[in-house]
N, C-alpha and C. Protein backbone atom coordinates (compact mmCIF):
# COMPACT_ATOMS: atom_id res chain seq x y z
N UNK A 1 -15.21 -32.84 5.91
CA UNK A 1 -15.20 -31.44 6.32
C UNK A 1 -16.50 -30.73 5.94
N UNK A 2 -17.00 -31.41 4.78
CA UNK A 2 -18.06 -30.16 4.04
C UNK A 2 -19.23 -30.81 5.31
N UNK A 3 -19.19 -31.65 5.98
CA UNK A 3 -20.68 -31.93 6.36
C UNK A 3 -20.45 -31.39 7.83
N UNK A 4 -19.57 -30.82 8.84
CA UNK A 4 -19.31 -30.14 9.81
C UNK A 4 -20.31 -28.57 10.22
N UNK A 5 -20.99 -28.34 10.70
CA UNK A 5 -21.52 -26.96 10.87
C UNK A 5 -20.36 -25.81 10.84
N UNK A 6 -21.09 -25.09 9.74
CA UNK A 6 -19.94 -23.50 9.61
C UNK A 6 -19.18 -23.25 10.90
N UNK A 7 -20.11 -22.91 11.84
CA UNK A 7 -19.23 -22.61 13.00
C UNK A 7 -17.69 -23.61 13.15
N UNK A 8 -18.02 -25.05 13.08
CA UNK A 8 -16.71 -25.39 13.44
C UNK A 8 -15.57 -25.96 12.24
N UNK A 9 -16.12 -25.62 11.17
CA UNK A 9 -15.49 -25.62 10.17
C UNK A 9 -14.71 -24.41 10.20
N UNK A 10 -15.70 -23.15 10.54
CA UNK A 10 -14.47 -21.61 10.81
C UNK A 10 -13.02 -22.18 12.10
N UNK A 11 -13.70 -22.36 12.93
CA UNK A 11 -12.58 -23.09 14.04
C UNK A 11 -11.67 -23.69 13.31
N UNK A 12 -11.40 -24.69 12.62
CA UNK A 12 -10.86 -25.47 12.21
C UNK A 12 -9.91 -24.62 11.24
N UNK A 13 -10.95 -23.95 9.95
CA UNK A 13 -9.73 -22.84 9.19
C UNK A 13 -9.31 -22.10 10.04
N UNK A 14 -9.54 -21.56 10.80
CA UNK A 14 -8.73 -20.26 11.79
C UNK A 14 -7.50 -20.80 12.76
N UNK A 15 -7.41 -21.89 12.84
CA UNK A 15 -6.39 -22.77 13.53
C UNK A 15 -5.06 -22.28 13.21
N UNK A 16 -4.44 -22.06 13.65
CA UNK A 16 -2.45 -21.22 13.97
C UNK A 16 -1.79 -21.89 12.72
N UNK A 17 -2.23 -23.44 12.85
CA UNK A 17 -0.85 -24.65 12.32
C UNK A 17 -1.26 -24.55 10.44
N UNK A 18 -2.46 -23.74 10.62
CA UNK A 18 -2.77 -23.80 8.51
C UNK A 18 -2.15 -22.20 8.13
N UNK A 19 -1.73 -22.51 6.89
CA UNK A 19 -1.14 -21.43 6.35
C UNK A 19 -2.22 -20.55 5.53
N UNK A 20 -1.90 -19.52 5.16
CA UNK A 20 -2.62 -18.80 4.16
C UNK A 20 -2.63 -19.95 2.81
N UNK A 21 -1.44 -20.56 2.47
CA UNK A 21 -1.52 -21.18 1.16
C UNK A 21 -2.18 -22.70 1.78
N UNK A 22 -2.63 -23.10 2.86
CA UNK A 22 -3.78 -24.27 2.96
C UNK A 22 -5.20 -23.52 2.49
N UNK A 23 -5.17 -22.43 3.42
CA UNK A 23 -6.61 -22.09 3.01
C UNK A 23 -7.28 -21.63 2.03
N UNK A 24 -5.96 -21.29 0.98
CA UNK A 24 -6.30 -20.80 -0.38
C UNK A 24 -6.50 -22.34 -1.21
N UNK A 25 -5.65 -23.46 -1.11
CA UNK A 25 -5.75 -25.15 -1.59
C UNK A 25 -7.37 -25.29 -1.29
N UNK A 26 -7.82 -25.35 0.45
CA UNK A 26 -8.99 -25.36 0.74
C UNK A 26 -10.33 -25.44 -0.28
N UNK A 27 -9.73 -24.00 0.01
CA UNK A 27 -11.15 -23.07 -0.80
C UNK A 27 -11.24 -23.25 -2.50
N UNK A 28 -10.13 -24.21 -3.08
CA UNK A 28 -10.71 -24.44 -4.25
C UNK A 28 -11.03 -25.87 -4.11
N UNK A 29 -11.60 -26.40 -3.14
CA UNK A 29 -12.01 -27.86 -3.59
C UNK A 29 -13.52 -27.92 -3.69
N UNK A 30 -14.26 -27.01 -3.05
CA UNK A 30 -15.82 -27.38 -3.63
C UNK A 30 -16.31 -25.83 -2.85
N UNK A 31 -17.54 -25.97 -3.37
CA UNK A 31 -18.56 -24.71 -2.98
C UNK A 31 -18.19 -24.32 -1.47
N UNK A 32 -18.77 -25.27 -1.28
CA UNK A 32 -19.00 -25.63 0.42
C UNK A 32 -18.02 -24.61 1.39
N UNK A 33 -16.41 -24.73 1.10
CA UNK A 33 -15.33 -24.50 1.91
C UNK A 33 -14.91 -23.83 1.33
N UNK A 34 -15.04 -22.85 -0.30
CA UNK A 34 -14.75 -21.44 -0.48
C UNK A 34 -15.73 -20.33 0.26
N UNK A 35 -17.05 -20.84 0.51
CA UNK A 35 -18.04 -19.93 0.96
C UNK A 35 -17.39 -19.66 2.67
N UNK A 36 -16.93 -20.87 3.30
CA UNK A 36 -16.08 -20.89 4.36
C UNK A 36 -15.03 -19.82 4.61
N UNK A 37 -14.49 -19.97 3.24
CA UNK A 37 -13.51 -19.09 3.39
C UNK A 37 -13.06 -17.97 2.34
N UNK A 38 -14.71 -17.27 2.57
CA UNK A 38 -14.87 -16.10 1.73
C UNK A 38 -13.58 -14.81 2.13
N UNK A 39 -13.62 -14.16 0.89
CA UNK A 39 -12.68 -12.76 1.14
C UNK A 39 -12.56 -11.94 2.76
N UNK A 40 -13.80 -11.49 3.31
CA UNK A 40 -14.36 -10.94 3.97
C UNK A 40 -15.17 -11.46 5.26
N UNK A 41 -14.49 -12.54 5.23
CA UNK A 41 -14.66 -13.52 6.46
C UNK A 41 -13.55 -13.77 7.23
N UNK A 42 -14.33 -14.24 8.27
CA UNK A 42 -13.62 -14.64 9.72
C UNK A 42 -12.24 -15.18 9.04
N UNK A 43 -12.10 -16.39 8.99
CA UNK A 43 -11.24 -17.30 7.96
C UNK A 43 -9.77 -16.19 8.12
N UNK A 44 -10.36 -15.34 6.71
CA UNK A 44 -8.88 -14.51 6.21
C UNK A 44 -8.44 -13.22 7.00
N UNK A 45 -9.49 -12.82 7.85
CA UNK A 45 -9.03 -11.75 8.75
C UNK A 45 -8.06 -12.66 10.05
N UNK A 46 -8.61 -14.11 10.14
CA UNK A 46 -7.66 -14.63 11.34
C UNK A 46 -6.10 -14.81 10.65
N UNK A 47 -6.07 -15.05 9.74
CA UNK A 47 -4.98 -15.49 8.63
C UNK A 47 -3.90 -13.80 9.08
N UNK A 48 -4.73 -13.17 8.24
CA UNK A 48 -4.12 -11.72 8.61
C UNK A 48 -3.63 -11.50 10.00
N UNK A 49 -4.55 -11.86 10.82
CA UNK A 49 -4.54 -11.37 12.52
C UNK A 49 -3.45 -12.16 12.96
N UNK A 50 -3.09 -13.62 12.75
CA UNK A 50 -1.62 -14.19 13.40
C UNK A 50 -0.73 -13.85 12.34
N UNK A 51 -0.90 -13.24 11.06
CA UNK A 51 0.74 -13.10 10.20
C UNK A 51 1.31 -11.71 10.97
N UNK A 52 0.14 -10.52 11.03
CA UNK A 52 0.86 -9.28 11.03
C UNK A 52 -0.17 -8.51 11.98
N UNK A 53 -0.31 -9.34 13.29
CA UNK A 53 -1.13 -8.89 14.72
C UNK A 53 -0.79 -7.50 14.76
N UNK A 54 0.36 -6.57 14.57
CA UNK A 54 0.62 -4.90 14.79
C UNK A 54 -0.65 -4.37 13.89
N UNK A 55 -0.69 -5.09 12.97
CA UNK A 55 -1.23 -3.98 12.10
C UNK A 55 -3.18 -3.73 12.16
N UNK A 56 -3.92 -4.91 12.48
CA UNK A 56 -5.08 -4.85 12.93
C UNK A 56 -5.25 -3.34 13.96
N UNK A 57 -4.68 -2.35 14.55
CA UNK A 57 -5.57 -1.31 14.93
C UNK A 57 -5.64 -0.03 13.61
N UNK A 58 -5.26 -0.67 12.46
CA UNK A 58 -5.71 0.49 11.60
C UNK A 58 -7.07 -0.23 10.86
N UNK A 59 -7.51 -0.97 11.18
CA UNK A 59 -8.95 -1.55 10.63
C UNK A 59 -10.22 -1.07 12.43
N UNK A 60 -11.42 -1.00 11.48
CA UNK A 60 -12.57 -0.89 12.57
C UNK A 60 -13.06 -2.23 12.51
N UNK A 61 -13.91 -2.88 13.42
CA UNK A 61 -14.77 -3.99 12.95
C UNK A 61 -16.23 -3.76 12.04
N UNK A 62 -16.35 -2.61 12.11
CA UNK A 62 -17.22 -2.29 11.44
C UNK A 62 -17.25 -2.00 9.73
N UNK A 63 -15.81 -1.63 9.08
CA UNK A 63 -15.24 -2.14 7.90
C UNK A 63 -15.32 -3.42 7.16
N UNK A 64 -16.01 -3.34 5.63
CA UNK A 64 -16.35 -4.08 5.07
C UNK A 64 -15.10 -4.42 4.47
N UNK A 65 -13.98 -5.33 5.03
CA UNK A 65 -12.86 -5.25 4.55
C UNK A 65 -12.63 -6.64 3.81
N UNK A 66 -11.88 -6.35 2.78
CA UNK A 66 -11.70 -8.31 2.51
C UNK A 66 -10.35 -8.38 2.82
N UNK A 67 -10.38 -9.25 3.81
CA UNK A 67 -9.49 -9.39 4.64
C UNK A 67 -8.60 -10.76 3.49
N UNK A 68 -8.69 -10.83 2.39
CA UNK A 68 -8.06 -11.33 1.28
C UNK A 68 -7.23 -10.93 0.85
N UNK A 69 -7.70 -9.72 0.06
CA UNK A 69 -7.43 -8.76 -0.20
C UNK A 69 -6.17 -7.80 0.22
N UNK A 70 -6.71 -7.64 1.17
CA UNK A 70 -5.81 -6.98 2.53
C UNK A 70 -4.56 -8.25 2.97
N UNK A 71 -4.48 -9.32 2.99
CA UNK A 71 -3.41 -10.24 3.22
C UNK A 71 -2.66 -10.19 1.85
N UNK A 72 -3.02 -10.43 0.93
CA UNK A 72 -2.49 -10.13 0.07
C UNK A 72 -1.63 -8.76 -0.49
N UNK A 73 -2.40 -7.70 -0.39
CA UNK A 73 -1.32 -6.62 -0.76
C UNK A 73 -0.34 -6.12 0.54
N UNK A 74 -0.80 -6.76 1.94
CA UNK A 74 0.63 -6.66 2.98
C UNK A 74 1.56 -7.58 2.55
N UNK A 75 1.39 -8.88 2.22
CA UNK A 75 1.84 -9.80 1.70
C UNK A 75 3.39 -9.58 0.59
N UNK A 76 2.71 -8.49 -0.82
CA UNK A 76 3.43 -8.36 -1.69
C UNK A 76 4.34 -6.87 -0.76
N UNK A 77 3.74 -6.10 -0.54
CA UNK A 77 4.49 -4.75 0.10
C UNK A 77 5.25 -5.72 1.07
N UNK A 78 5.37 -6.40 1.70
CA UNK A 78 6.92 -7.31 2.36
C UNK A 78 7.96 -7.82 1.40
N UNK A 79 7.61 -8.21 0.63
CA UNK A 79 7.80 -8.67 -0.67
C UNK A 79 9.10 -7.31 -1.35
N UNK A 80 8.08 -6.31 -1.79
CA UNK A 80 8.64 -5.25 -2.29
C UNK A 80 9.79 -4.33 -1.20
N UNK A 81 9.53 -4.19 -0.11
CA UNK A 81 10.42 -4.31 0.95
C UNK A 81 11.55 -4.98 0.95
N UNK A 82 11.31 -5.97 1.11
CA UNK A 82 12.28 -7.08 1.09
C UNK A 82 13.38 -6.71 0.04
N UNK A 83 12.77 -6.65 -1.46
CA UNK A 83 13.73 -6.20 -2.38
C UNK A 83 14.95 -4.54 -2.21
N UNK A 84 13.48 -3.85 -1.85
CA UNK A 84 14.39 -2.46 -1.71
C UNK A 84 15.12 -2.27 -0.30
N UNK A 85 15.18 -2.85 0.54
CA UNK A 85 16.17 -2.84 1.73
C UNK A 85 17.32 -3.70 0.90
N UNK A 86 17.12 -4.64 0.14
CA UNK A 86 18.36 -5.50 -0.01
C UNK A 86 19.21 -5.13 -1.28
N UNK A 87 18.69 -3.74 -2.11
CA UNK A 87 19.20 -2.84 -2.72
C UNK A 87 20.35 -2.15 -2.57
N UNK A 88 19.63 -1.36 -1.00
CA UNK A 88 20.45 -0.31 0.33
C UNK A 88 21.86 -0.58 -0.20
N UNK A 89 22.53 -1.41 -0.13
CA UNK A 89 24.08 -1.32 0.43
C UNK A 89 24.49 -1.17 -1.24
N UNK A 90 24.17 -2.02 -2.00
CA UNK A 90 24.66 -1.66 -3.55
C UNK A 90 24.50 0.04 -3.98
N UNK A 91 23.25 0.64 -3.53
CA UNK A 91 23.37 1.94 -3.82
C UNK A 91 23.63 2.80 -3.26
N UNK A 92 23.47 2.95 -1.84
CA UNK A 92 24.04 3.56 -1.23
C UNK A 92 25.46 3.29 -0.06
N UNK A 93 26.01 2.77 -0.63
CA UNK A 93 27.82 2.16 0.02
C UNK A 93 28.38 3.72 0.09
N UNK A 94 28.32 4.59 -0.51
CA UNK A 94 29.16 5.56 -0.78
C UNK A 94 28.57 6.82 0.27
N UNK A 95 29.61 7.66 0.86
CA UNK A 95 29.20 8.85 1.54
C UNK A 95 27.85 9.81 1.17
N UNK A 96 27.71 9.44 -0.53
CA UNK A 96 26.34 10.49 -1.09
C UNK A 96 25.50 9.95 -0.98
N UNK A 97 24.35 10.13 -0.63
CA UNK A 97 22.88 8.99 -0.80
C UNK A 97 21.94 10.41 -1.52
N UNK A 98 22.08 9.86 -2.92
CA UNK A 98 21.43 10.54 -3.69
C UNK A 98 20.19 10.84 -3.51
N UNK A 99 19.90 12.78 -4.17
CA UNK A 99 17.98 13.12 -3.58
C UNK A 99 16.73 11.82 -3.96
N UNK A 100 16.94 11.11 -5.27
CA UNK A 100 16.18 10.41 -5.56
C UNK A 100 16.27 8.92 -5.05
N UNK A 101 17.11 9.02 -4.11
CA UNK A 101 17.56 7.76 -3.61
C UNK A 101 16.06 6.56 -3.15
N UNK A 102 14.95 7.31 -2.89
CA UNK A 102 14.02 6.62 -1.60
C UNK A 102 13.25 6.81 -2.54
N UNK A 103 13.01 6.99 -4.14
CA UNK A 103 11.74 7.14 -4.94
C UNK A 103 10.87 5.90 -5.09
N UNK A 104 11.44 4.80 -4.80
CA UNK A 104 10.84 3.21 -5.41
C UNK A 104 10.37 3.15 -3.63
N UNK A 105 10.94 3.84 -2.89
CA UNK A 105 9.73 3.59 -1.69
C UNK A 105 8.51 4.35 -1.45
N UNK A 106 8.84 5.63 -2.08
CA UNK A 106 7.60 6.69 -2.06
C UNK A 106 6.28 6.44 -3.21
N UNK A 107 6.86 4.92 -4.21
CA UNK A 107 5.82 5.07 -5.28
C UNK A 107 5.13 3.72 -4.79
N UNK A 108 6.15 2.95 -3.94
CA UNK A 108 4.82 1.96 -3.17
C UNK A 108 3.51 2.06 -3.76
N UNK A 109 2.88 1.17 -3.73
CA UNK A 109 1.20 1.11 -4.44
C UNK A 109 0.68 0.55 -3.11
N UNK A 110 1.06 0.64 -1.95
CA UNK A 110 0.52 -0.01 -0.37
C UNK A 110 0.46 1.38 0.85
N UNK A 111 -0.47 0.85 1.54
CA UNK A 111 -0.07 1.86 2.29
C UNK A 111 1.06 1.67 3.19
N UNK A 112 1.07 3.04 3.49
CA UNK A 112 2.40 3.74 4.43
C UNK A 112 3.07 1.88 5.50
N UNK A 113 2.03 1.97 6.49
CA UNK A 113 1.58 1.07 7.27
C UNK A 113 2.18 -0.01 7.09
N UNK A 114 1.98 -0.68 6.34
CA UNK A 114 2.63 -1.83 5.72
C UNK A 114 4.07 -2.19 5.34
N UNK A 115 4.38 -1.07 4.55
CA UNK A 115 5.90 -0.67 4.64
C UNK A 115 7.03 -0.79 5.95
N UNK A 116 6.07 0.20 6.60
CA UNK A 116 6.78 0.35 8.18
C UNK A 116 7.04 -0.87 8.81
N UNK A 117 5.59 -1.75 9.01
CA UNK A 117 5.40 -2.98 9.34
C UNK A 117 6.65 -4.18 8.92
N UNK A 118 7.04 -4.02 7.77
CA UNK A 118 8.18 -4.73 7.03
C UNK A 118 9.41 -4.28 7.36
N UNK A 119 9.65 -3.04 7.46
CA UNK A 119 10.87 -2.82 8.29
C UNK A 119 11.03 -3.29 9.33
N UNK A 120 10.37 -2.89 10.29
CA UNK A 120 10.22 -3.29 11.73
C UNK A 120 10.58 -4.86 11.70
N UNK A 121 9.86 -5.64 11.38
CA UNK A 121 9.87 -7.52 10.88
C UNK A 121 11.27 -7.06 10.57
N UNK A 122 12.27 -7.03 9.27
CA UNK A 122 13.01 -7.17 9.11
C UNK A 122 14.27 -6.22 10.27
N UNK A 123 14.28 -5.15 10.75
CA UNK A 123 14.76 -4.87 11.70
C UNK A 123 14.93 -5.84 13.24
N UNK A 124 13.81 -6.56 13.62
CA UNK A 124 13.91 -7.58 14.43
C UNK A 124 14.19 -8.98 14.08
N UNK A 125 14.43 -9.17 12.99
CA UNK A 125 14.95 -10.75 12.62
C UNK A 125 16.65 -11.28 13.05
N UNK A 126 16.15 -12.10 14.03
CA UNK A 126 17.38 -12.23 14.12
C UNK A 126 18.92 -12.82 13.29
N UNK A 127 19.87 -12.55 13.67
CA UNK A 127 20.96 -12.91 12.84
C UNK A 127 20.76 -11.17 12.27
N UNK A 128 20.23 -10.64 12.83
CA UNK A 128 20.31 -8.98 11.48
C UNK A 128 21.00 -8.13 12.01
């Protein structure tokens, strides 16, 4: 792999069938194929772009984004989602849905965006 020209070494990481956790294995085996698959490269914005395609029109291309970074904290905010929807019925079963009921969603450390994004995913999963 390391002796391939960048260009088709990016091809190759950007491929559908590798996961975020190949390309993170990848990128610790030598210089060569972490520089491949820097924060802020092609690589992890494609990673991002087939997990959660809705959400790419709140980025410009012109944003110095690390698209690492950015997979990662959508990543955990699904995560944290995940937990507080599956809360819902233990706390709120009863006719009252208390004022402080929605506080562990308003203190999110993600943006808005992301949140929504996770509902939606979990709103369309089927069997739901």
């Amino acid at each position: 792999l390391t002796d391939l020209p960048g260009e088709l070494l990016e091809l190759i990481l950007c491929c559908d069938v590798l996961g975020a956790a190949d390309i993170g294995r990848v990128s610790c085996t030598c210089r060569r194929l972490r520089e491949a698959c820097q924060p802020r490269g092609k690589v992890w914005r494609e990673r991002f772009r087939l997990r959660w395609p809705s959400l790419l029109k709140y980025y410009s291309h012109a944003d110095g984004v690390s698209w690492l970074e950015e997979y990662k904290a959508r990543h955990n905010a699904g995560l944290e989602a995940q937990r507080i929807v599956a809360s819902f019925s233990k706390r709120f079963f009863s006719e009252h849905v208390p004022c402080d009921g929605f506080s562990d969603i308003e203190t999110l450390g993600c943006p808005s965006h992301f949140f929504e994004d996770e509902l939606m995913c979990i709103l369309n999963m089927e069997g739901r």
